[in-house]
N, C-alpha and C. Protein backbone atom coordinates (compact mmCIF):
# COMPACT_ATOMS: atom_id res chain seq x y z
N UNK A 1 34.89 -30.47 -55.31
CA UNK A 1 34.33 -31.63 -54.66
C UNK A 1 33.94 -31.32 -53.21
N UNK A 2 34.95 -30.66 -52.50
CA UNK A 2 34.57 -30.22 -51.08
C UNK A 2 33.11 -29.60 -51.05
N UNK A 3 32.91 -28.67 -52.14
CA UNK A 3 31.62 -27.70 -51.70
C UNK A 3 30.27 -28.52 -52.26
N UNK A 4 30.55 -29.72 -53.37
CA UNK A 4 29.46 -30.55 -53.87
C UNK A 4 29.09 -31.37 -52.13
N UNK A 5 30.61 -31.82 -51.10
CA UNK A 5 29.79 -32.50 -50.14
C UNK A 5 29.03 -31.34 -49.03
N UNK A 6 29.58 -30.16 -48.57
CA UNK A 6 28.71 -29.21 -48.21
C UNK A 6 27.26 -29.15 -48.61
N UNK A 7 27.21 -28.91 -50.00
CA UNK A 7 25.53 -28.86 -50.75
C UNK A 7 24.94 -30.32 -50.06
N UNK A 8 25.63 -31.51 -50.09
CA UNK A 8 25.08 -32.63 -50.24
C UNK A 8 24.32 -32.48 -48.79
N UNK A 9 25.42 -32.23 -47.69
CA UNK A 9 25.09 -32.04 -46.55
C UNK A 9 24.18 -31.38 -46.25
N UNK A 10 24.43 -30.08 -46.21
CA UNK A 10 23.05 -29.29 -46.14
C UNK A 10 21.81 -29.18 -46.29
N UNK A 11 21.80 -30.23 -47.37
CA UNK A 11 20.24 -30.78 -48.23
C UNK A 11 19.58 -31.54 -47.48
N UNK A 12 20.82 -32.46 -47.20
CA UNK A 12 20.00 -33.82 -46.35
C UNK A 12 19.72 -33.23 -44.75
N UNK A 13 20.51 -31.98 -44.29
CA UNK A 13 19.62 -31.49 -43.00
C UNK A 13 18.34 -31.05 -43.23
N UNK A 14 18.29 -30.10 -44.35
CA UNK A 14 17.20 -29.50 -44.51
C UNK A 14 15.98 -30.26 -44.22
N UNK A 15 16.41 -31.67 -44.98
CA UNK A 15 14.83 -32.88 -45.01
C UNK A 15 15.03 -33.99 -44.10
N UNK A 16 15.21 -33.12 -42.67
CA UNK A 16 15.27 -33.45 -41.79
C UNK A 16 13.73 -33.63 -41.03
N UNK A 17 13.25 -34.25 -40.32
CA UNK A 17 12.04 -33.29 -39.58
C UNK A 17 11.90 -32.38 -38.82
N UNK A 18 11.54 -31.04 -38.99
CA UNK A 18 11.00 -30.00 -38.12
C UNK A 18 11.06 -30.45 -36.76
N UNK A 19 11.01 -29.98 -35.71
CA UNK A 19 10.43 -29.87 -34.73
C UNK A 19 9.10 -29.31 -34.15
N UNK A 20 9.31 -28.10 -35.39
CA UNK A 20 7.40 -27.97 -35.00
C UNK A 20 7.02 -26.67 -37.00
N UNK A 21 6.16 -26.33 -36.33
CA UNK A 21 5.85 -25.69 -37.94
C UNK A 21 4.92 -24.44 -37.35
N UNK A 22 5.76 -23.52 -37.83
CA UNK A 22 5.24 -22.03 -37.54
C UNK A 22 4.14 -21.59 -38.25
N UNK A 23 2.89 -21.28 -37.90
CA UNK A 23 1.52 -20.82 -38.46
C UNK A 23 1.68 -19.10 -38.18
N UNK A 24 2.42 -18.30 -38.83
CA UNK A 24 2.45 -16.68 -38.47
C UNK A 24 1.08 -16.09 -38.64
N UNK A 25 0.51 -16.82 -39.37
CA UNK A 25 -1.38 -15.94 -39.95
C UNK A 25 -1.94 -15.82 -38.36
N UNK A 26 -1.90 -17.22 -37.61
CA UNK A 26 -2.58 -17.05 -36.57
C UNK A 26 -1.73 -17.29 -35.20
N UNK A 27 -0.71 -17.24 -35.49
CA UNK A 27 0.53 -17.03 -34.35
C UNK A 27 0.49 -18.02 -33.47
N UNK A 28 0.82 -19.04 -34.09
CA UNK A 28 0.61 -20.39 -33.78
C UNK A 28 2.08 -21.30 -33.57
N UNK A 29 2.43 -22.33 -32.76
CA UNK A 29 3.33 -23.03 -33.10
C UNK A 29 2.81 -24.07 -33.26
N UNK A 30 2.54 -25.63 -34.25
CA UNK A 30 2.21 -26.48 -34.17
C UNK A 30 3.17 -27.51 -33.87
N UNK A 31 3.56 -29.00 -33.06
CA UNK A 31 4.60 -29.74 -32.34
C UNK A 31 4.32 -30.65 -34.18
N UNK A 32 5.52 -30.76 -34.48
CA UNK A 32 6.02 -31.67 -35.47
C UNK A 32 7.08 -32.44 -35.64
N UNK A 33 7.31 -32.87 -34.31
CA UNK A 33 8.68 -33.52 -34.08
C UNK A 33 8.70 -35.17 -33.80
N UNK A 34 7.48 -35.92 -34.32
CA UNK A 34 7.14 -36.98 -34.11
C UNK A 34 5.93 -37.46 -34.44
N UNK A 35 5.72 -38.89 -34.89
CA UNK A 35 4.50 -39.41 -35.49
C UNK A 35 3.37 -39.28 -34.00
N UNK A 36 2.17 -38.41 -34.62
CA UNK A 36 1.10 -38.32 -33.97
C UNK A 36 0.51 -39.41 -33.49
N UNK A 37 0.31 -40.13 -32.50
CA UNK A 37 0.05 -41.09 -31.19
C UNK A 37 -2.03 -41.00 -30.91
N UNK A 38 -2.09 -41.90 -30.90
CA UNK A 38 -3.83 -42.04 -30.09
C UNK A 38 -3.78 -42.15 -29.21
N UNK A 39 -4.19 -41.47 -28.28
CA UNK A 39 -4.43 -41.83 -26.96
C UNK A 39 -5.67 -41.05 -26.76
N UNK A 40 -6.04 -41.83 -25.28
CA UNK A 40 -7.54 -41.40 -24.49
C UNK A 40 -6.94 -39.37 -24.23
N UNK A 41 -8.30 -39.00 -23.86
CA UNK A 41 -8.12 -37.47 -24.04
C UNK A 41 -7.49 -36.69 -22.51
N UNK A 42 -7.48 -37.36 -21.26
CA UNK A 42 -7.09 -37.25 -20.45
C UNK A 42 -5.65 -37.00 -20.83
N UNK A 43 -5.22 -38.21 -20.95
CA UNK A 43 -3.26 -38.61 -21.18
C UNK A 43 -3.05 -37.85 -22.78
N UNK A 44 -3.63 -36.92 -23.45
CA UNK A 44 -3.57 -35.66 -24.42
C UNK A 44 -3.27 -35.14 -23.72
N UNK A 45 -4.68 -34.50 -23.16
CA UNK A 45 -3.77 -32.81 -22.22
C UNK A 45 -2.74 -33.27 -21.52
N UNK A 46 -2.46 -33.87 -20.86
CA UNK A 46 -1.56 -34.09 -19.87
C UNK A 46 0.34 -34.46 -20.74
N UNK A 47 0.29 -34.97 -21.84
CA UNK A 47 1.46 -35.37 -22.60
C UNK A 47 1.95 -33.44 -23.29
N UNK A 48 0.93 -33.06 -23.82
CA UNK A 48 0.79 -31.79 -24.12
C UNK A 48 1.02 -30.38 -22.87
N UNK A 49 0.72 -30.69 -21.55
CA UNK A 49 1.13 -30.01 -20.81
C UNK A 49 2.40 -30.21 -20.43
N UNK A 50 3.27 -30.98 -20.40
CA UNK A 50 4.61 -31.63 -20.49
C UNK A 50 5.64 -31.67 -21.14
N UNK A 51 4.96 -30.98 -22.81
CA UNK A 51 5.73 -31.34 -23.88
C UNK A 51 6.66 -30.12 -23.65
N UNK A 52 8.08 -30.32 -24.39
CA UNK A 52 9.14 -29.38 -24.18
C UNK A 52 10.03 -29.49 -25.89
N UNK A 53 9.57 -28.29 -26.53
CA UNK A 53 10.19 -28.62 -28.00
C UNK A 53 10.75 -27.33 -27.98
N UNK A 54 12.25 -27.28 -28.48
CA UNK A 54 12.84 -25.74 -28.38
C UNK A 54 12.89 -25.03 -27.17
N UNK A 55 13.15 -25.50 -26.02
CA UNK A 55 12.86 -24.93 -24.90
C UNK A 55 11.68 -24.36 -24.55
N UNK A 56 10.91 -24.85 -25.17
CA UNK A 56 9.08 -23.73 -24.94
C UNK A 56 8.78 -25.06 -23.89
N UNK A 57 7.71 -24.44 -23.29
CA UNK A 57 7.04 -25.76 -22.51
C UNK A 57 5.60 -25.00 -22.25
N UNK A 58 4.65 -24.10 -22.97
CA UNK A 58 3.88 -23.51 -23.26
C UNK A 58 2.95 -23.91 -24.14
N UNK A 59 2.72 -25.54 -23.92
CA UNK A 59 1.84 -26.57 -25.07
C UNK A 59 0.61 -27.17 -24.37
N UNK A 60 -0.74 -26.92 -25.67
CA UNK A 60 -1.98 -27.31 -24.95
C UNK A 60 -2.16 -28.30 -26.24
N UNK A 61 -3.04 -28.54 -26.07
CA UNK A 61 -4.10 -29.14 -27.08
C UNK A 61 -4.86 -27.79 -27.55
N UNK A 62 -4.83 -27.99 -29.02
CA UNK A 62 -5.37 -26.92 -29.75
C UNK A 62 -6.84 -26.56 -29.55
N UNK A 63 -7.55 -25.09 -30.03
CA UNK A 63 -9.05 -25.47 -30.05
C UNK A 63 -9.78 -26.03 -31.24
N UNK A 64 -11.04 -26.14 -31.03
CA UNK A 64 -11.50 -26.80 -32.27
C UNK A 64 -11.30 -25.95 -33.73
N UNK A 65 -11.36 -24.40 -33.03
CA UNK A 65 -11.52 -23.59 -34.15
C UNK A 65 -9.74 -23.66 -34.86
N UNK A 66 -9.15 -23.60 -34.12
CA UNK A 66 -7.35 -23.76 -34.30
C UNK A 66 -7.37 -25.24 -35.19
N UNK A 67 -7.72 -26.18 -34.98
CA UNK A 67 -8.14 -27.56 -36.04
C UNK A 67 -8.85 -27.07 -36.94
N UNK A 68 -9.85 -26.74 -36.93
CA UNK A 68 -10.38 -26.32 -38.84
C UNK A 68 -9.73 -25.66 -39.26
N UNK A 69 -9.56 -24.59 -39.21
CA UNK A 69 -8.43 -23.97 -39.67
C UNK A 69 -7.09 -24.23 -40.34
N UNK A 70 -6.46 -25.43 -39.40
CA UNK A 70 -5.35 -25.81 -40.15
C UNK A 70 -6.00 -26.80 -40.67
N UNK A 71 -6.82 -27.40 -40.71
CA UNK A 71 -7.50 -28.61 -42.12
C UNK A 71 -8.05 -27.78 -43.10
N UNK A 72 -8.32 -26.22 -43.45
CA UNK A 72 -8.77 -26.30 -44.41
C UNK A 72 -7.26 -24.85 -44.98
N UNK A 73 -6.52 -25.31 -44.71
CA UNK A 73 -5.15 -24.63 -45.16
C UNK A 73 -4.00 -25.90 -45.79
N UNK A 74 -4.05 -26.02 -46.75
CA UNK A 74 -3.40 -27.32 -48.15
C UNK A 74 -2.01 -26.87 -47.39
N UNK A 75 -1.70 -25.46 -47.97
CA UNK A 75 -0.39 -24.85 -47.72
C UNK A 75 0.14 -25.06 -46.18
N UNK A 76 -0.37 -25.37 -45.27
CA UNK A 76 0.65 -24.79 -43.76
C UNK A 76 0.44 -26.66 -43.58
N UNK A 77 -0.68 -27.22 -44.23
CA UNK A 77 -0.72 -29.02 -43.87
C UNK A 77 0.64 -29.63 -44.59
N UNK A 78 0.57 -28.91 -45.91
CA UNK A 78 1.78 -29.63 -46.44
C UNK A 78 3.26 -29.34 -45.98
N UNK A 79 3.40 -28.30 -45.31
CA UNK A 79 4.42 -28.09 -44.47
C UNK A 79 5.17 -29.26 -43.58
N UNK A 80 3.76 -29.90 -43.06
CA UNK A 80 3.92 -31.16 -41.56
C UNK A 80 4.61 -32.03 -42.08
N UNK A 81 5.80 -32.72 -41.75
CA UNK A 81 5.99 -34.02 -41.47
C UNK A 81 5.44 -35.42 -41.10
N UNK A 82 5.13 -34.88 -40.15
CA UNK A 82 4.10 -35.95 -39.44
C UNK A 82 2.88 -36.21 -39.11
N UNK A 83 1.80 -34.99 -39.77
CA UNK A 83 0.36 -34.95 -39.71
C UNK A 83 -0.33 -35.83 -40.46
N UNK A 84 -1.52 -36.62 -39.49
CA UNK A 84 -2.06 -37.92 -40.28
C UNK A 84 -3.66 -37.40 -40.52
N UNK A 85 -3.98 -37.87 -41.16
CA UNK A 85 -5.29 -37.52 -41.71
C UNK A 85 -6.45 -38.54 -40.94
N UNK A 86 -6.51 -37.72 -39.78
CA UNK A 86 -7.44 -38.20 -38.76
C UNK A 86 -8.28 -37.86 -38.37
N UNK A 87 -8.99 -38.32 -37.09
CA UNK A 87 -9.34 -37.51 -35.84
C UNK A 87 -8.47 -36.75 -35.16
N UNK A 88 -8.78 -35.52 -34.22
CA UNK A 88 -7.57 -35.09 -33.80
C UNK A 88 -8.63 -34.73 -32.04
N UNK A 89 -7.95 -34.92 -31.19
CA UNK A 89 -8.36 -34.03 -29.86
C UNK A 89 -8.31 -32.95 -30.16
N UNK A 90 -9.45 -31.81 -29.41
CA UNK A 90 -9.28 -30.65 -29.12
C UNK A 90 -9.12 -31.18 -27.52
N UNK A 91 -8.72 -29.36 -26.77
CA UNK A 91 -8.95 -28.88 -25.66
C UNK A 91 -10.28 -28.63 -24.92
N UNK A 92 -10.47 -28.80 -25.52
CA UNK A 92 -12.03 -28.01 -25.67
C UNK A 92 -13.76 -30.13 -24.93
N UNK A 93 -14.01 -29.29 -23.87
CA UNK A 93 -15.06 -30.61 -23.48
C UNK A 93 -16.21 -29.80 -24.07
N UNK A 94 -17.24 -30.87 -24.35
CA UNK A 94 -18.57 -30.59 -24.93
C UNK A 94 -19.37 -30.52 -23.93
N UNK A 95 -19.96 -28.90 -24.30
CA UNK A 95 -20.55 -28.94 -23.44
C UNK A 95 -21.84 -29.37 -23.13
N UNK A 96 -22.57 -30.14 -23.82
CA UNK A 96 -23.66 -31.18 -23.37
C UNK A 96 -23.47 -32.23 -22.91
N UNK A 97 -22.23 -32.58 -23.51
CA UNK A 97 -22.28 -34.12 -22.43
C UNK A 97 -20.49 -33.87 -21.68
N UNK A 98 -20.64 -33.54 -20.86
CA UNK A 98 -19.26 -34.18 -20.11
C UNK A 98 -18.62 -34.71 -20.30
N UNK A 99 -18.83 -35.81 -20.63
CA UNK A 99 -17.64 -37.03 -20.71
C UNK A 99 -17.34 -37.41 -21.97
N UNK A 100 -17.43 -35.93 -23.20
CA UNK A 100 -17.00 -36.25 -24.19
C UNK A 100 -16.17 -35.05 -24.09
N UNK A 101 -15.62 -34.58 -25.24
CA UNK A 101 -14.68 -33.78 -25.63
C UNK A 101 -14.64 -33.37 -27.28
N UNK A 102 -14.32 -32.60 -28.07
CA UNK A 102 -14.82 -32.19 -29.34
C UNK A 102 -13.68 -32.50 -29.93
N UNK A 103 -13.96 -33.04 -31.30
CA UNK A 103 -12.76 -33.68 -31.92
C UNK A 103 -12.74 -32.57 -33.38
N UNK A 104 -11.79 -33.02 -34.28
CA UNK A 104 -11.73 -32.27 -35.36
C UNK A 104 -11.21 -33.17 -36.43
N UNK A 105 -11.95 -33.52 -37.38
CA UNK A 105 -11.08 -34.62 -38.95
C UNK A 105 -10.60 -33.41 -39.81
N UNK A 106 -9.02 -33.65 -39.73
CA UNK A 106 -8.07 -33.12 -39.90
C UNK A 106 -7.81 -33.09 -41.65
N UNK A 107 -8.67 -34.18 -42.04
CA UNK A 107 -9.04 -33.87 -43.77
C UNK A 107 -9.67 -33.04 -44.46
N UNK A 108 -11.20 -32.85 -43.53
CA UNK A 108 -12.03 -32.02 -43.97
C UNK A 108 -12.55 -30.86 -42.93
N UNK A 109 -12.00 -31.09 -41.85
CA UNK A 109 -12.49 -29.87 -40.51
C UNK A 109 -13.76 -30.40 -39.90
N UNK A 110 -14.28 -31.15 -40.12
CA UNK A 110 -15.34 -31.93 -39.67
C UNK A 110 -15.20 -31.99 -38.26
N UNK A 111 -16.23 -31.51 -37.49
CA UNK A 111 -16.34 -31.29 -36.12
C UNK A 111 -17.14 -32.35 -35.04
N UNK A 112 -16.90 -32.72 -34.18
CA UNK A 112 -17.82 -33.70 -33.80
C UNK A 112 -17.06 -34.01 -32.07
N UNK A 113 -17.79 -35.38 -31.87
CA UNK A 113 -17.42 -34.99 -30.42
C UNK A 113 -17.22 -36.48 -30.21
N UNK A 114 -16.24 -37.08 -29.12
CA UNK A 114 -16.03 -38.22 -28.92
C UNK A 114 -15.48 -38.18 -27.26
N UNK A 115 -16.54 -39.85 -26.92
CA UNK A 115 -15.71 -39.89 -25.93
C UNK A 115 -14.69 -40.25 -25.20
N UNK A 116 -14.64 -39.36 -24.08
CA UNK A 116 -12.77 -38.85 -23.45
C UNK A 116 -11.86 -40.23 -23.18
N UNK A 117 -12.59 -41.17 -22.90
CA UNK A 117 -11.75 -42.75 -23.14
C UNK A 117 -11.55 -43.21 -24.41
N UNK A 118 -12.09 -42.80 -25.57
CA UNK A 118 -12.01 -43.20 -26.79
C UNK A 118 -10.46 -42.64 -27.41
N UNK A 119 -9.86 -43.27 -28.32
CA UNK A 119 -8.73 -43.09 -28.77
C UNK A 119 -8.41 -42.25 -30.08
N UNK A 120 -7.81 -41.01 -30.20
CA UNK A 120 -7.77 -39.95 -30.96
C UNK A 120 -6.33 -39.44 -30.92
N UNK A 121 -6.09 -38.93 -32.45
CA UNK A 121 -4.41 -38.29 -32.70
C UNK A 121 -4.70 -37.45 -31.37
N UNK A 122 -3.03 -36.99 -31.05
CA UNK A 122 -2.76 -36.23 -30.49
C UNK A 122 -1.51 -35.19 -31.27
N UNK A 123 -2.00 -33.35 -30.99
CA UNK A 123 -0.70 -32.80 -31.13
C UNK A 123 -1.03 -31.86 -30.65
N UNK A 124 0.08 -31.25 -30.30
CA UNK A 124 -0.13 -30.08 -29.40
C UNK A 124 0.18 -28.90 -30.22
N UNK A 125 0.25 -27.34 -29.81
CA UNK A 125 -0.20 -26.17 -30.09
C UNK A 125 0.42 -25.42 -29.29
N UNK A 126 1.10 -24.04 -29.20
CA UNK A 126 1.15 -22.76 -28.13
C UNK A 126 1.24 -21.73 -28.69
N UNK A 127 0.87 -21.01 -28.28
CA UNK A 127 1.02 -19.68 -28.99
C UNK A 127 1.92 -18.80 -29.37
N UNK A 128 2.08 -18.05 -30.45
CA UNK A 128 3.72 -17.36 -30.18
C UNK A 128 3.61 -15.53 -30.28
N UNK A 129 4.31 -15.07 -30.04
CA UNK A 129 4.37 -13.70 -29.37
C UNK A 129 4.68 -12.80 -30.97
């Protein structure tokens, strides 16, 4: 009985939520430690320059190409906890118009551009060694 509550235990940490979700193909950390938030693209980078998961504090907003990528990977999406099938901010401003910024739909990789007051997931990204 002791080692059935061990198993029991252990299980229910396991399906716990992540804190973040390791991408090794492209040496990636993605933040998975909480339901993805809209906000304007300013208060993105800035929540993302701030963020502190595992002692890292080495978090941007991803690029656009880092968003297709993980939208057209089933396997490393189904990993997430908390990834919503959205819009997502990049890092990345457009460069024809300024006062937008390039977004990424996180269903299909669909690229496009919205503007920087307009309201879009946020998650952050850093790189790993």
């Amino acid at each position: 009985m002791k080692y059935l509550w061990l198993l029991i235990f252990f299980f229910s940490f396991s399906l716990q939520a992540a804190d973040s979700i390791i991408d090794a193909k492209h040496h990636l950390e993605w933040q998975d430690d909480r339901e993805h938030e809209e906000n304007i693209w300013k208060m993105a980078v800035g929540y993302c320059k701030q963020l502190h998961i595992k002692n890292s504090s080495e978090w941007r907003l991803p690029t656009k190409e880092e968003l297709v990528e993980l939208s057209k990977s089933k396997i490393l999406k189904n990993k997430f906890n908390f990834l919503q099938e959205g819009i997502y901010w990049s890092g990345e401003i457009d460069k024809n118009e300024n006062l937008n910024a390039i977004t990424v739909f996180i269903g299909n990789g669909f690229i496009s551009s919205s503007d920087k007051c307009d309201k879009n997931f946020v998650m952050c990204v850093r790189e790993i060694k």
